[in-house]
Each structure stands twice: as C-alpha cells, then as structure tokens.
N, C-alpha and C. Protein backbone atom coordinates (compact mmCIF):
# COMPACT_ATOMS: atom_id res chain seq x y z
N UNK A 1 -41.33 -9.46 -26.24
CA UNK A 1 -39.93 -9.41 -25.92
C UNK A 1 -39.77 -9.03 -24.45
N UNK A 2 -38.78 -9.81 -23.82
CA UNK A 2 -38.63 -9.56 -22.30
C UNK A 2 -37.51 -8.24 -21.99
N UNK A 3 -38.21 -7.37 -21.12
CA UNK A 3 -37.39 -6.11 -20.90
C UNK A 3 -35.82 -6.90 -20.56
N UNK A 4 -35.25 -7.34 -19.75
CA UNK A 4 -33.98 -8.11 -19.97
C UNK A 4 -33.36 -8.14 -21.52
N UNK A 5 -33.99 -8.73 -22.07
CA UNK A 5 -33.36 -8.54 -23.26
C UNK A 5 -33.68 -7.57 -24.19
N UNK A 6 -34.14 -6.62 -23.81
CA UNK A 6 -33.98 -5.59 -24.42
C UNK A 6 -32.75 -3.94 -23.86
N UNK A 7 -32.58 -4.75 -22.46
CA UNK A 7 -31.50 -4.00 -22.19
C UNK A 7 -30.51 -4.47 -22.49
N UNK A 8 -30.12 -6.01 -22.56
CA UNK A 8 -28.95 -6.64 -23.44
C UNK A 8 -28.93 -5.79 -24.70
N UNK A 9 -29.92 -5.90 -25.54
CA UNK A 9 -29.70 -5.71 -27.02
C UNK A 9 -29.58 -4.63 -27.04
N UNK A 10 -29.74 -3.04 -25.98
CA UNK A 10 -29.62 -1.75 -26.39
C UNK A 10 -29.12 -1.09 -25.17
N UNK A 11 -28.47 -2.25 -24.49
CA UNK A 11 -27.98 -1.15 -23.08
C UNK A 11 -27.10 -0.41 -23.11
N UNK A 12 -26.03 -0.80 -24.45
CA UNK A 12 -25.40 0.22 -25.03
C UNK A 12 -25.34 1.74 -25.52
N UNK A 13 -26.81 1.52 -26.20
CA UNK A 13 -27.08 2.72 -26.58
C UNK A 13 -27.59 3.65 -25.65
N UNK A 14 -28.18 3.13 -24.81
CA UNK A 14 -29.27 3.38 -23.33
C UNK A 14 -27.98 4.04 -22.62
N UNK A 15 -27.07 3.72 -22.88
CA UNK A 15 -25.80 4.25 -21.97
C UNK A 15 -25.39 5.30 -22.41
N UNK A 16 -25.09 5.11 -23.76
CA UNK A 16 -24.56 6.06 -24.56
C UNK A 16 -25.74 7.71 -24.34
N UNK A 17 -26.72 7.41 -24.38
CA UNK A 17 -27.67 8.35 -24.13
C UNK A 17 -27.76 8.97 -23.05
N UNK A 18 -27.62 8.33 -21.83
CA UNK A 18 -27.78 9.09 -20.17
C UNK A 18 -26.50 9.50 -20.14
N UNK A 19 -25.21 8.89 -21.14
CA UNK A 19 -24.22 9.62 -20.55
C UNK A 19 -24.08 11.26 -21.42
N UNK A 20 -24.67 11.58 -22.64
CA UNK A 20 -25.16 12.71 -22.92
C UNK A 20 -25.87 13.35 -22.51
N UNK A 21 -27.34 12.72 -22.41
CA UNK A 21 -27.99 13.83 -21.32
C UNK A 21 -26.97 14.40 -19.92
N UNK A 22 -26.38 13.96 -18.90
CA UNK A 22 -25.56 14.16 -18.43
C UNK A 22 -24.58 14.81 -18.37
N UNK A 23 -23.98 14.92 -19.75
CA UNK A 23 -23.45 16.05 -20.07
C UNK A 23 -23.87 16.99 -20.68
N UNK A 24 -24.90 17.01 -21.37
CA UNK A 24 -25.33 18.45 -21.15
C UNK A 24 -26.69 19.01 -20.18
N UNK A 25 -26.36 18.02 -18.99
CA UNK A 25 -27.01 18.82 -17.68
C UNK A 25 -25.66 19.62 -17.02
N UNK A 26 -24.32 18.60 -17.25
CA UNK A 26 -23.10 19.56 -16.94
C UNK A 26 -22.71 20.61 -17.25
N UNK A 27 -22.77 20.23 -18.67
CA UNK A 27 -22.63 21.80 -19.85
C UNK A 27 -22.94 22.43 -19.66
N UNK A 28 -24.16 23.00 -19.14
CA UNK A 28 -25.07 23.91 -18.97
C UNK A 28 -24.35 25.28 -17.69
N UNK A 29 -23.65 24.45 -16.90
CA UNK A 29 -23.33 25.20 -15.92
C UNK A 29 -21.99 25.78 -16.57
N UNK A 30 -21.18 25.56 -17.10
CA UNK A 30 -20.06 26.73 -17.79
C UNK A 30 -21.01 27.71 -18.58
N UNK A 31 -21.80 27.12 -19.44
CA UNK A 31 -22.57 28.04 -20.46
C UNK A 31 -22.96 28.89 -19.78
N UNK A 32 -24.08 28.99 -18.85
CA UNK A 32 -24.77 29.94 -18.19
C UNK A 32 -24.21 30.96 -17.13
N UNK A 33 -22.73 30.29 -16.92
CA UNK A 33 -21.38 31.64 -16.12
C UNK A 33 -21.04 32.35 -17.56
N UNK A 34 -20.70 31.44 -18.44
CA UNK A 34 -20.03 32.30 -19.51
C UNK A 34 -21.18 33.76 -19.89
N UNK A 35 -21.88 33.19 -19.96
CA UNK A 35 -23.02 34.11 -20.76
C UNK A 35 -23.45 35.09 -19.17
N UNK A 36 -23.13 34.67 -17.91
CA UNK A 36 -23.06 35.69 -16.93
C UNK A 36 -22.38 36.51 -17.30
N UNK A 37 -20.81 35.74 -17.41
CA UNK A 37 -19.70 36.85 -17.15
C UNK A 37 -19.19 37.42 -18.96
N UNK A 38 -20.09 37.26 -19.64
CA UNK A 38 -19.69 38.19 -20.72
C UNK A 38 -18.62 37.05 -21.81
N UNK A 39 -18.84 36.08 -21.31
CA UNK A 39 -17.62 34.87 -21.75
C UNK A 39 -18.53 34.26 -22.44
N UNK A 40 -19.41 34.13 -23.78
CA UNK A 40 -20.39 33.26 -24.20
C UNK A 40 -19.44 32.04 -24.99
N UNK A 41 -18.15 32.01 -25.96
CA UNK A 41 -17.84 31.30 -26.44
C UNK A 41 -17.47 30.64 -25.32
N UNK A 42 -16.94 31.12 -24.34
CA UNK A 42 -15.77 30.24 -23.63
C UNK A 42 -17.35 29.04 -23.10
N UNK A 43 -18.08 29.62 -22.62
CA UNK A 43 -19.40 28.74 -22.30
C UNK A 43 -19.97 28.04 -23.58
N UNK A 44 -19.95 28.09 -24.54
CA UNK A 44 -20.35 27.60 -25.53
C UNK A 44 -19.40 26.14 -25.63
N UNK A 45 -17.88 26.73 -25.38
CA UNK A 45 -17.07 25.46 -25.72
C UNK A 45 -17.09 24.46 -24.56
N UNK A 46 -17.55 25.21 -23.22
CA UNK A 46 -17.86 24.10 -22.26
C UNK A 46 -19.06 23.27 -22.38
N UNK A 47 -19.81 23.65 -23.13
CA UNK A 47 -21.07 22.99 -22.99
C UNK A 47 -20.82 21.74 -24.20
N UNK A 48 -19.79 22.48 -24.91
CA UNK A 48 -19.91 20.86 -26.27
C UNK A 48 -18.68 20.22 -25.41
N UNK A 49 -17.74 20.49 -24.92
CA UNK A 49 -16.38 19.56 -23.96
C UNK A 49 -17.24 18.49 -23.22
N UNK A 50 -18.17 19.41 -22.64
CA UNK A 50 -18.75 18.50 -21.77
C UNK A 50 -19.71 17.28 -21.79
N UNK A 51 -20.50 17.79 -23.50
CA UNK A 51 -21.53 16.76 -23.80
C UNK A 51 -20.38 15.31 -24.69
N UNK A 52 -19.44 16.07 -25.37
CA UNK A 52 -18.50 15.03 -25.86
C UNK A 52 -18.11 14.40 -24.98
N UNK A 53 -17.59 14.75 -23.64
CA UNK A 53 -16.62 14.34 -22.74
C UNK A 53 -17.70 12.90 -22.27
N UNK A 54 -19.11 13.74 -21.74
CA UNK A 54 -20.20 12.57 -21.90
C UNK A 54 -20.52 11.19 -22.65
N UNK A 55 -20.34 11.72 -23.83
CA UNK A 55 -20.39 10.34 -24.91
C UNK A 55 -19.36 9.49 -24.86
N UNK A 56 -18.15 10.27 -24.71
CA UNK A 56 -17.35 9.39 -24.59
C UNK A 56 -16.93 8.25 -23.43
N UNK A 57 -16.36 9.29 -21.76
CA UNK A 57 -16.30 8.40 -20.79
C UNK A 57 -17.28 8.66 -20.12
N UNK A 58 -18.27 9.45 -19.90
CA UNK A 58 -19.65 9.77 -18.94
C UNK A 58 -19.48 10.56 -17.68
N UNK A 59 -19.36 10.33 -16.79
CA UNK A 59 -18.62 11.58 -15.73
C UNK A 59 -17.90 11.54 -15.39
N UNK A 60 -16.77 10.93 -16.09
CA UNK A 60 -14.88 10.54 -15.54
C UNK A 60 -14.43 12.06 -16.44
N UNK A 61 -15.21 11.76 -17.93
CA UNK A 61 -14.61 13.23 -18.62
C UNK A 61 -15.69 14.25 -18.60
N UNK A 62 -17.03 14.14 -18.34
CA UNK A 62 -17.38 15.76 -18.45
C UNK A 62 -17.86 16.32 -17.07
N UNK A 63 -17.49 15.64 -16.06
CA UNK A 63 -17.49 16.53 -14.92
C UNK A 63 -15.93 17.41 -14.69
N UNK A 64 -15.02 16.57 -14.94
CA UNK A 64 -13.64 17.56 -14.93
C UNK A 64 -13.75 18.36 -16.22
N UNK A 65 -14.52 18.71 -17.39
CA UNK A 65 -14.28 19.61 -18.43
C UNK A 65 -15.49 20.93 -18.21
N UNK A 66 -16.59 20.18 -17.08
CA UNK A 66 -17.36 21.25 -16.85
C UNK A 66 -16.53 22.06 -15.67
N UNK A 67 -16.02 21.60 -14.49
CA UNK A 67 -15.52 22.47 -13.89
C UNK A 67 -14.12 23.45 -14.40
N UNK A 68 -13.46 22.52 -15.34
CA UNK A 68 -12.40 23.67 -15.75
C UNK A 68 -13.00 24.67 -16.63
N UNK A 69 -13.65 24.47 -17.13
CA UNK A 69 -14.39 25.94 -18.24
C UNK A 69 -15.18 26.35 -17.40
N UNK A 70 -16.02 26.41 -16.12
CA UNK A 70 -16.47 27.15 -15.73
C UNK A 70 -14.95 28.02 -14.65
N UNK A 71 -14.29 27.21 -14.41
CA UNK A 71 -13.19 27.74 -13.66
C UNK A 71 -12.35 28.90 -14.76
N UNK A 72 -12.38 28.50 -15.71
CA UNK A 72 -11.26 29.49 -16.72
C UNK A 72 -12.31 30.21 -17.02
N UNK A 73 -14.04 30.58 -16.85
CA UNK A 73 -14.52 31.60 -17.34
C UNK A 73 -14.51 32.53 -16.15
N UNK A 74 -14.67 31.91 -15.07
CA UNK A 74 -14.41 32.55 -14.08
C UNK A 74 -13.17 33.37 -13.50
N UNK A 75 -12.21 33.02 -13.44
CA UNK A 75 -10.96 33.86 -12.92
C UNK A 75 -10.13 34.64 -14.59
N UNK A 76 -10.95 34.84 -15.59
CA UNK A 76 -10.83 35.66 -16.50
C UNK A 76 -11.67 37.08 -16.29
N UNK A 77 -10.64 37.97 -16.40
CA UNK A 77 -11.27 39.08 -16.21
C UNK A 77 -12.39 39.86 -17.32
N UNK A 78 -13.60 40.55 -16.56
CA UNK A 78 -14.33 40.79 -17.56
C UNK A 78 -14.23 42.17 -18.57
N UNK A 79 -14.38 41.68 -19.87
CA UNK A 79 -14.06 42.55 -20.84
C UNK A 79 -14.28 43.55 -20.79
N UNK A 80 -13.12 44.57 -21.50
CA UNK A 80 -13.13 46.08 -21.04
C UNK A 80 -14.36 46.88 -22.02
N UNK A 81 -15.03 47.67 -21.34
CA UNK A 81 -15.81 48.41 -22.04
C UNK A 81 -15.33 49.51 -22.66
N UNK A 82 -15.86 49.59 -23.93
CA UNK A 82 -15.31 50.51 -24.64
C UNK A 82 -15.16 52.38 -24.15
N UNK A 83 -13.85 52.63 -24.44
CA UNK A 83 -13.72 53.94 -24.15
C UNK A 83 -14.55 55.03 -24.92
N UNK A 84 -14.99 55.88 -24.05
CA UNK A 84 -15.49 57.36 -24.84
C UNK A 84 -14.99 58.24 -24.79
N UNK A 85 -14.28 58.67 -25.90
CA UNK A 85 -13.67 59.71 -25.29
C UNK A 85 -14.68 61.24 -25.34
N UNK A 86 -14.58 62.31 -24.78
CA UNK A 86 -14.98 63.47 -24.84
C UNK A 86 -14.54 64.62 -25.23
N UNK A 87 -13.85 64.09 -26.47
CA UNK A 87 -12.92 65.51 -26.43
C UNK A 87 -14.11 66.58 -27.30
C-alpha cells in the first residue's frame, strides 16, 4: 500500500490525533499553575477544556481555553490557610 493512500484513508484520524496530543501538551500548562497555585481542579478542568477543545477545532479552541484557565487560576487569590486559634 502506497503511503499517499494511506494518508487519504486515515488522515482523518492522523488529525484527529495530533490535534489531541496538542492539547494536552496545552493542558498541561493550566494544570501545572493550578497545582502551583493551590488551584488543582481549576487545572484539572483546563487540562480536559483543552484536550476537548483539541479534538474538536485543534488550536483555534484549545489554545484560547489553555490561556483562560491558566489566566483564571492565576489572578484568583490563594486559599486562606486555616486559622489557629490560641486561646
């Protein structure tokens, strides 16, 4: 079988695939602020926005869903540590 037609017959899928890997090379970067800044879900949900956003349009949607979740983990303030009191 000639490589040509084997990218006909699966360039689809071949697409569908780099545009996931792709997103979760994007993903990765909300995840790993979140889990900096004490934000693990909020990084958790960027990393699946971003691999979906991937499958679907490829870097039209998960480059704008990786920078807004790393942007909203970022200018969220970090969680208050619990009080002790001493009485």
């Amino acid at each position: 079988m000639d490589p040509s037609d084997l990218v006909a017959r699966y360039g689809v899928w071949i697409f569908f695939y780099v545009n996931i890997g792709l997103g979760l090379a994007l993903g990765l970067l909300p995840l790993s602020v979140g889990f900096i800044k004490k934000r693990p879900k909020i990084g958790a949900a960027g990393l699946l926005a971003c691999v979906i956003g991937g499958a679907i349009l490829g870097i039209f949607l998960s480059l704008p869903a990786c920078v807004y979740f790393t942007w909203l983990t970022v200018r969220q303030p970090n969680p208050a540590a619990p009080i002790d009191s001493a009485d």
